[in-house]
N, C-alpha and C. Protein backbone atom coordinates (compact mmCIF):
# COMPACT_ATOMS: atom_id res chain seq x y z
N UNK A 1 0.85 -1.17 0.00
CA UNK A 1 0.00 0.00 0.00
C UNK A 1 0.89 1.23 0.00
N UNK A 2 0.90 2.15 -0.70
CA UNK A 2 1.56 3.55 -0.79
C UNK A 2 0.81 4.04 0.60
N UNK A 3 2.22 5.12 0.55
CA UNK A 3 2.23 5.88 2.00
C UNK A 3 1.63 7.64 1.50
N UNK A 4 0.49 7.47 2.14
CA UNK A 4 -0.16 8.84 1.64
C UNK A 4 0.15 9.91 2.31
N UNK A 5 0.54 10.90 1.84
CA UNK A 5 1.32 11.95 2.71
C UNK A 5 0.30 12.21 3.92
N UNK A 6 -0.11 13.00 5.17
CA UNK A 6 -0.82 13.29 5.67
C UNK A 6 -2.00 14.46 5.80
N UNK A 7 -1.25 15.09 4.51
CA UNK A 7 -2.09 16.46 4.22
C UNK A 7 -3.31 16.21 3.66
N UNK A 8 -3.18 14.89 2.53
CA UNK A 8 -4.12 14.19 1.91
C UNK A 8 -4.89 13.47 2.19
N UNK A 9 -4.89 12.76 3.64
CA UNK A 9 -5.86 11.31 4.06
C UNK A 9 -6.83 12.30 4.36
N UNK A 10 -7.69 11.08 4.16
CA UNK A 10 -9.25 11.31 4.22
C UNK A 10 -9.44 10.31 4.58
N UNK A 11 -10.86 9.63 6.17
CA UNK A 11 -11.11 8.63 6.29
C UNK A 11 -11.15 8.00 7.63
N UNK A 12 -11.44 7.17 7.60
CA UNK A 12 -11.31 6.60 9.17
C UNK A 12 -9.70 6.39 9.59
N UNK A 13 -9.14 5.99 8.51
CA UNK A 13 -7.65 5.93 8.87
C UNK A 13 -7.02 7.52 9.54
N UNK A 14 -7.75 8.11 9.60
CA UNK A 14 -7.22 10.01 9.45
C UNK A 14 -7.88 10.14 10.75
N UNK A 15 -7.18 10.72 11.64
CA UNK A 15 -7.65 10.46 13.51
C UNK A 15 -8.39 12.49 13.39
N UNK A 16 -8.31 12.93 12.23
CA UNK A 16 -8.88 14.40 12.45
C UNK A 16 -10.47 14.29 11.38
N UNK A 17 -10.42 12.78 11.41
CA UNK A 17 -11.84 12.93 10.28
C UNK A 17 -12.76 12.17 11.34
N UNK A 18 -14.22 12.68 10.78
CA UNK A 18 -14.53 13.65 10.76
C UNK A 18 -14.11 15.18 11.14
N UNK A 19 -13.93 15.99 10.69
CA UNK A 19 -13.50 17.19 11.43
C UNK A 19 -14.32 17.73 12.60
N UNK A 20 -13.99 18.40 13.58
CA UNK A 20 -14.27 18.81 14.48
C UNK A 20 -16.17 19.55 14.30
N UNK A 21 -16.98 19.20 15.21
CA UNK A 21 -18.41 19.69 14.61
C UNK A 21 -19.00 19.39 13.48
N UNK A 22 -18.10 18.23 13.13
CA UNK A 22 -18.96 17.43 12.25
C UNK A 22 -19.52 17.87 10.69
N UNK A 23 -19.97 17.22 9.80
CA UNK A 23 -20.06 18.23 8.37
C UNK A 23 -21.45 18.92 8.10
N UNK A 24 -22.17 18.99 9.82
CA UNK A 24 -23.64 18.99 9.77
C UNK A 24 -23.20 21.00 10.56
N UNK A 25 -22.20 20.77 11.02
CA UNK A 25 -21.80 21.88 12.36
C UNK A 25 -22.56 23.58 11.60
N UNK A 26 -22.75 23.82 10.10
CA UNK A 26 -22.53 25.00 9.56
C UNK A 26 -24.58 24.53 9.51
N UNK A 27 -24.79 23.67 9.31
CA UNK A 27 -26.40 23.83 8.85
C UNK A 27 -27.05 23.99 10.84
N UNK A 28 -26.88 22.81 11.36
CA UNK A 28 -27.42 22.77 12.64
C UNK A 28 -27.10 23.83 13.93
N UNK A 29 -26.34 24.85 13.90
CA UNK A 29 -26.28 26.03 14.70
C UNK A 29 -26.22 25.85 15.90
N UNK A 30 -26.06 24.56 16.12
CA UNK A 30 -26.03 24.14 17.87
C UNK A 30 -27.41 23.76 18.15
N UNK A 31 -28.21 23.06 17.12
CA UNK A 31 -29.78 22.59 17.34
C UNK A 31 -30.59 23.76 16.92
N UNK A 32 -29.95 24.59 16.81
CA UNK A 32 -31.54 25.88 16.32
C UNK A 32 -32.28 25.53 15.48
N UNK A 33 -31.34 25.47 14.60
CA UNK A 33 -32.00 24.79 13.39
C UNK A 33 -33.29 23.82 13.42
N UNK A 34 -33.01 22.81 13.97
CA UNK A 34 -34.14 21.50 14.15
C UNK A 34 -35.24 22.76 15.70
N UNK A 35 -35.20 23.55 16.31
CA UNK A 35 -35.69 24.56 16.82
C UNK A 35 -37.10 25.15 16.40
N UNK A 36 -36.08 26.19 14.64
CA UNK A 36 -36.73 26.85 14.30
C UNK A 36 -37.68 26.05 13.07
N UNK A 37 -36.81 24.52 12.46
CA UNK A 37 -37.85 23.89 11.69
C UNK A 37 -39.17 23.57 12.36
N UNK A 38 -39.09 23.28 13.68
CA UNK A 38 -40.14 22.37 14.52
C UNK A 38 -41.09 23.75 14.60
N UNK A 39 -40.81 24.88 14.83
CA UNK A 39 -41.66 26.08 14.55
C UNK A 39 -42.35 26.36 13.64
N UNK A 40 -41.98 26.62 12.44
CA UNK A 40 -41.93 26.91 11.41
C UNK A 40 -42.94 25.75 10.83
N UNK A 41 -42.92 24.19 11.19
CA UNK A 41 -43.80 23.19 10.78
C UNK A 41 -45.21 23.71 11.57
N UNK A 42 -45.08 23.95 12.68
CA UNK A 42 -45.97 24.26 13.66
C UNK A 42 -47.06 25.28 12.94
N UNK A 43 -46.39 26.41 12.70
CA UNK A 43 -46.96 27.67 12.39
C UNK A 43 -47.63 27.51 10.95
N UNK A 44 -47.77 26.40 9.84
CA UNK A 44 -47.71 26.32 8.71
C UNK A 44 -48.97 25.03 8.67
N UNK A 45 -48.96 24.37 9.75
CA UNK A 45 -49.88 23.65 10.03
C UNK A 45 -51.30 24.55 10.98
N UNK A 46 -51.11 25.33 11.76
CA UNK A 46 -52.30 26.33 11.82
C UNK A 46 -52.80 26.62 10.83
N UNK A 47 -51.94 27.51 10.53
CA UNK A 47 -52.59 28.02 8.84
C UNK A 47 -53.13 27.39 8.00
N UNK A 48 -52.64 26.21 8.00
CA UNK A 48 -53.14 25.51 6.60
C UNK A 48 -54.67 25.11 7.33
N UNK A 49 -54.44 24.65 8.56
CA UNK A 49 -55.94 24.22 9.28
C UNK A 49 -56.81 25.18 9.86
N UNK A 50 -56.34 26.29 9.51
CA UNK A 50 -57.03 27.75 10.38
C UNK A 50 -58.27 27.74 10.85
N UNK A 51 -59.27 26.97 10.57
CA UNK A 51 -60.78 27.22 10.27
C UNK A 51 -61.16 26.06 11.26
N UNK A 52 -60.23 25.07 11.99
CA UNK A 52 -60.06 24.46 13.12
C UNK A 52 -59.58 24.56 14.37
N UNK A 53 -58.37 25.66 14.39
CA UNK A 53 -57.74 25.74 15.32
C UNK A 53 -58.67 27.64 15.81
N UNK A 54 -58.56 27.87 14.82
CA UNK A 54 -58.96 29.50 15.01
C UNK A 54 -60.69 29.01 14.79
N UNK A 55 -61.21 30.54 15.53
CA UNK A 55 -62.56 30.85 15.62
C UNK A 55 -63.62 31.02 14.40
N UNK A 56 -64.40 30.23 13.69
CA UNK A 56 -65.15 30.71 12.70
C UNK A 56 -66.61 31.03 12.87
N UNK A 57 -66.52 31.61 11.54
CA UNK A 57 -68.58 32.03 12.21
C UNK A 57 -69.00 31.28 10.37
N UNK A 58 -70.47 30.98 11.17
CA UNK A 58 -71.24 30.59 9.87
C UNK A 58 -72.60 31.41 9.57
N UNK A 59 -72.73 31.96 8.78
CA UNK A 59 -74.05 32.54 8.85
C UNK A 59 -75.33 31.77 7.79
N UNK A 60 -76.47 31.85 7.92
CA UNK A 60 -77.37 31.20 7.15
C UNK A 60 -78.26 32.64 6.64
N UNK A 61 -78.58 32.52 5.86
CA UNK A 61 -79.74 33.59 4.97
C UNK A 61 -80.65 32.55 3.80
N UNK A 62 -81.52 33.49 3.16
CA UNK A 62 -82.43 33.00 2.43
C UNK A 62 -81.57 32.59 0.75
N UNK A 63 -80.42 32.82 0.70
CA UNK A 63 -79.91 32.90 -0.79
C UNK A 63 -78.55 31.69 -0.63
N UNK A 64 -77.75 31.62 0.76
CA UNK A 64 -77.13 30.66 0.87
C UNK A 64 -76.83 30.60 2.25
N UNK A 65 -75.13 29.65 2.68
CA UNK A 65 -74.67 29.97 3.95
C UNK A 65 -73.29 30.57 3.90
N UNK A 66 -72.70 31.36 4.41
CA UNK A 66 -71.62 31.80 4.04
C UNK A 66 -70.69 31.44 5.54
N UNK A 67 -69.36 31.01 5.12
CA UNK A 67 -68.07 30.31 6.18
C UNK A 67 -66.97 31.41 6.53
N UNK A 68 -67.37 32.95 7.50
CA UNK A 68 -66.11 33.17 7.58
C UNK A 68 -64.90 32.49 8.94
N UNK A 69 -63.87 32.49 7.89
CA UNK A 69 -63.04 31.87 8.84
C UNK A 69 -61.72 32.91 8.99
N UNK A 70 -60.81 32.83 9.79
CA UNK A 70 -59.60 33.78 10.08
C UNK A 70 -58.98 34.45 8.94
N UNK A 71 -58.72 33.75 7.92
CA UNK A 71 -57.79 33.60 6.27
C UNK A 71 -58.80 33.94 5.52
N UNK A 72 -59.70 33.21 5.42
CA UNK A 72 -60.55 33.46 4.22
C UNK A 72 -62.01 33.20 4.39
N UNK A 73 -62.79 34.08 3.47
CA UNK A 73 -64.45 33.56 3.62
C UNK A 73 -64.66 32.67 2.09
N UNK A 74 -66.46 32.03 2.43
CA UNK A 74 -66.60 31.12 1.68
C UNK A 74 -67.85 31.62 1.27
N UNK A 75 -68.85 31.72 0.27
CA UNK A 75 -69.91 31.42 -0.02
C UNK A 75 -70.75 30.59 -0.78
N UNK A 76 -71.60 29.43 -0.19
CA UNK A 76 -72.26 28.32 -1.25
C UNK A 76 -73.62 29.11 -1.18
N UNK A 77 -73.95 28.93 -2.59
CA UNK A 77 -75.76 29.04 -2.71
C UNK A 77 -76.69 27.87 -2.32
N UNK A 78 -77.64 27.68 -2.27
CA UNK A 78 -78.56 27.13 -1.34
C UNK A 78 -78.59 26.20 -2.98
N UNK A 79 -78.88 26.92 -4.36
CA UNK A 79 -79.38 26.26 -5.45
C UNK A 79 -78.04 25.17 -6.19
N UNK A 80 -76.90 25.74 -5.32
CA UNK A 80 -76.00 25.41 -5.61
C UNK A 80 -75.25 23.58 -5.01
N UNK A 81 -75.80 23.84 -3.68
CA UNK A 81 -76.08 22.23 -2.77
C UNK A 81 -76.64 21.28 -3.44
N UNK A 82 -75.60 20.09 -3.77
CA UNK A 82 -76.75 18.84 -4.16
C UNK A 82 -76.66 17.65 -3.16
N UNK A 83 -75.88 17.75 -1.86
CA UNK A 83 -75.63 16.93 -0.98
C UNK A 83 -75.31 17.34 0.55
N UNK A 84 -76.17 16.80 1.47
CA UNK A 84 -75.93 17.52 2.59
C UNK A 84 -75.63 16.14 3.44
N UNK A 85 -74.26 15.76 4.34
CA UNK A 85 -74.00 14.69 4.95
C UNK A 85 -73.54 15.31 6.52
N UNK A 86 -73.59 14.77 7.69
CA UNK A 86 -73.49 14.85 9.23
C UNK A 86 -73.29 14.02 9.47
N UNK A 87 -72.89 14.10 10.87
CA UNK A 87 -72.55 13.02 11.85
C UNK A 87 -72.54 14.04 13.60
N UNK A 88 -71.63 13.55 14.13
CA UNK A 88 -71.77 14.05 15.62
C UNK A 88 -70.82 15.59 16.21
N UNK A 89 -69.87 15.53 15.20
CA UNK A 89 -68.85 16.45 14.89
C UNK A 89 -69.17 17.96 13.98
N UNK A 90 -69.50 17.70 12.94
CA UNK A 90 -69.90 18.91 12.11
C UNK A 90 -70.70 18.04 10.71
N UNK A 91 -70.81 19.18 9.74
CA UNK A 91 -71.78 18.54 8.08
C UNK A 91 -70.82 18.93 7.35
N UNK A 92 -70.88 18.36 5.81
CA UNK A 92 -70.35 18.59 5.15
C UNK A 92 -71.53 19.40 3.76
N UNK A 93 -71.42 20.29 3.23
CA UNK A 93 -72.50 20.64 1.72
C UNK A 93 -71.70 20.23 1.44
N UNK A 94 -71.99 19.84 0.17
CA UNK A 94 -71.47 19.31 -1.26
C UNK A 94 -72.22 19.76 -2.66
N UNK A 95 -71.34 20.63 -3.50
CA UNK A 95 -72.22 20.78 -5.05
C UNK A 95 -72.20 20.00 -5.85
N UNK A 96 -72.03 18.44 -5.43
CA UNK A 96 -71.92 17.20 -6.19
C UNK A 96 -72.52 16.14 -5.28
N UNK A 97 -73.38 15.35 -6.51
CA UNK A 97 -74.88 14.79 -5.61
C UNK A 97 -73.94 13.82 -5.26
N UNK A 98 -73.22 13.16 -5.71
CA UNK A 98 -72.29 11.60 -5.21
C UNK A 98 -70.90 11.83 -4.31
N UNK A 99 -70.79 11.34 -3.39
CA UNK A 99 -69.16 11.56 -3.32
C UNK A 99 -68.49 11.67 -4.09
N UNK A 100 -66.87 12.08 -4.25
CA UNK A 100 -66.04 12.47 -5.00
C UNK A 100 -64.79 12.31 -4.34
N UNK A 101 -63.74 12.86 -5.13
CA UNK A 101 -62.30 13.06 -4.62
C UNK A 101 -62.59 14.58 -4.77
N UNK A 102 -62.63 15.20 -5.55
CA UNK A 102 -63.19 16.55 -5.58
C UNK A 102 -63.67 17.29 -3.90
N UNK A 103 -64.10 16.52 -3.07
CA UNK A 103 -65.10 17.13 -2.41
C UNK A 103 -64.50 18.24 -1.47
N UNK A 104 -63.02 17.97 -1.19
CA UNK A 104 -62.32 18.69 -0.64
C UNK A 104 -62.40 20.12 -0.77
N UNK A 105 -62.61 20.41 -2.34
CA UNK A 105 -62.30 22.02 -3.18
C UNK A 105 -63.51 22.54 -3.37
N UNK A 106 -64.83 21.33 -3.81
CA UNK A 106 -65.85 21.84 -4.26
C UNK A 106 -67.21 22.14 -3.33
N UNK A 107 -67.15 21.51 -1.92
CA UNK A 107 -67.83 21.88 -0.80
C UNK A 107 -67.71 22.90 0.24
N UNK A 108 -68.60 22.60 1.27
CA UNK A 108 -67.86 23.50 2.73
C UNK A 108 -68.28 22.55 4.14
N UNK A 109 -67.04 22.42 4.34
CA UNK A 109 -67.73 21.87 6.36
C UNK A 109 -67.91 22.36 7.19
N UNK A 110 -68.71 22.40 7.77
CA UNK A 110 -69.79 23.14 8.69
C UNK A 110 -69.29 22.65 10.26
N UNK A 111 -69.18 23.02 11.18
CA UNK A 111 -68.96 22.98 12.47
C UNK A 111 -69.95 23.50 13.42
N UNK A 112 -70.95 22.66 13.99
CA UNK A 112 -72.46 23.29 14.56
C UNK A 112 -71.61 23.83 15.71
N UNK A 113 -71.03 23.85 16.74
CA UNK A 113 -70.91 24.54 17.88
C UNK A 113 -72.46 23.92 18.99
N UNK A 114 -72.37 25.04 19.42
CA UNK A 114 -74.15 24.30 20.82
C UNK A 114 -75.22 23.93 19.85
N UNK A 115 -75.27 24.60 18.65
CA UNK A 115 -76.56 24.61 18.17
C UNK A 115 -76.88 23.76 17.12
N UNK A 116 -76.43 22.25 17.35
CA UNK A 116 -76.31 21.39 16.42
C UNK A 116 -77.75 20.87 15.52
N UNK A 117 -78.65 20.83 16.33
CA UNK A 117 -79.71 20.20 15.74
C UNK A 117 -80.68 21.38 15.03
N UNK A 118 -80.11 22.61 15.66
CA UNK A 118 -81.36 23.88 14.90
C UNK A 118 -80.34 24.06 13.83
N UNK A 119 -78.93 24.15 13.32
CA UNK A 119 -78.32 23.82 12.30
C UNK A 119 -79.17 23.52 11.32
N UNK A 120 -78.61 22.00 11.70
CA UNK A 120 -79.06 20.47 11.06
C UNK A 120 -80.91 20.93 10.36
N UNK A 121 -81.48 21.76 11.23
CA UNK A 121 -82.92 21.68 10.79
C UNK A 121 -82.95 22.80 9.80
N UNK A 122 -82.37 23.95 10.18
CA UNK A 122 -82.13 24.81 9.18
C UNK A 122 -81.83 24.71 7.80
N UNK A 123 -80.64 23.75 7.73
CA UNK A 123 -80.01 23.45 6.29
C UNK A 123 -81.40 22.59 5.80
N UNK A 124 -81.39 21.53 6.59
CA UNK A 124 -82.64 20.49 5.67
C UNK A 124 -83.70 21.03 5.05
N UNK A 125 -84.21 22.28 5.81
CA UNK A 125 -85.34 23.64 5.58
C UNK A 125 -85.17 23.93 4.27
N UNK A 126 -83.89 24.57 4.79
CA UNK A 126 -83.76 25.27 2.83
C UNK A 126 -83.28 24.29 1.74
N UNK A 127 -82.58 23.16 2.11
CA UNK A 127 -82.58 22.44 0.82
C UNK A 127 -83.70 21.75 0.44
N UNK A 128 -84.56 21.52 1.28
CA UNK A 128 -85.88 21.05 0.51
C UNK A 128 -87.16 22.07 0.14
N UNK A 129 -86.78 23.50 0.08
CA UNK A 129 -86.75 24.72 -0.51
C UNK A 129 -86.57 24.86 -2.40
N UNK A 130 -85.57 24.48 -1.93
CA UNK A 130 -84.32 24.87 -3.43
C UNK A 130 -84.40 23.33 -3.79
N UNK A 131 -84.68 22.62 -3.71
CA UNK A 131 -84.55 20.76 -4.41
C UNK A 131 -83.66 20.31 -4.43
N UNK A 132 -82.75 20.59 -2.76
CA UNK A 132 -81.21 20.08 -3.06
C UNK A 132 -81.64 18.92 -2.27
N UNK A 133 -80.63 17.59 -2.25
CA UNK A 133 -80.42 16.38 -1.96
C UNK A 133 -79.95 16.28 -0.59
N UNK A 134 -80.58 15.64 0.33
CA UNK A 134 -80.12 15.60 1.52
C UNK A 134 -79.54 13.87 1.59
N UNK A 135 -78.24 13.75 2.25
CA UNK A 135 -78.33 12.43 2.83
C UNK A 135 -78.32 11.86 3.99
């Protein structure tokens, strides 16, 4: 085996390799880094869920229901509903009479708060109003 000068080794054979703080030492800041990512995931996941974590209001009228939430508002028309689904948690409208993959973009979910069942009676009211589809 040739004798490699010492200026040149690289390797486990080389008692200064890894170098000192490691080849991570310039990204990780002494952990801030993994810190400010764990933040930064944090703060980006509110947002994206805003309309869960933050306070929304729903209002009902004679023409539709409208979703404001922290970020952004929503408005569906009443003529516009072809599917209304619940459970114990909140409803979902839907402007598509069948499930979908779609349903994500093309609906709105509803969150009753105390007033779950005068909701629930409300929506059914006006979609059998307007000839929308309840399920």
């Amino acid at each position: 085996m040739e004798s490699i000068p010492g200026h040149l080794r690289h390797g486990p054979a080389d008692l200064d390799f890894p170098p000192p703080g490691g080849p991570w030492e310039p990204l990780a800041l002494n952990g801030r880094l993994v810190g400010w990512a764990g933040t930064g995931g944090a703060v980006l996941l509110i947002l994206a869920l805003n309309r869960f974590f933050l306070p929304s209001r729903f209002s009902v009228d004679h023409e539709g229901i409208t979703a404001n939430h922290p970020l952004r508002s929503r408005r569906l028309r009443w003529t516009d509903v072809r599917r209304f689904v619940h459970d114990g948690r909140g409803g979902y409208l839907s402007t598509m009479a069948r499930p979908s993959r779609l349903d994500a973009w093309r609906g709105m979910h509803i969150l009753f708060g105390d007033q779950r069942q005068g909701v629930i009676d409300q929506i059914h009211g006006r979609l059998m109003l307007t000839g929308g589809v309840t399920a």
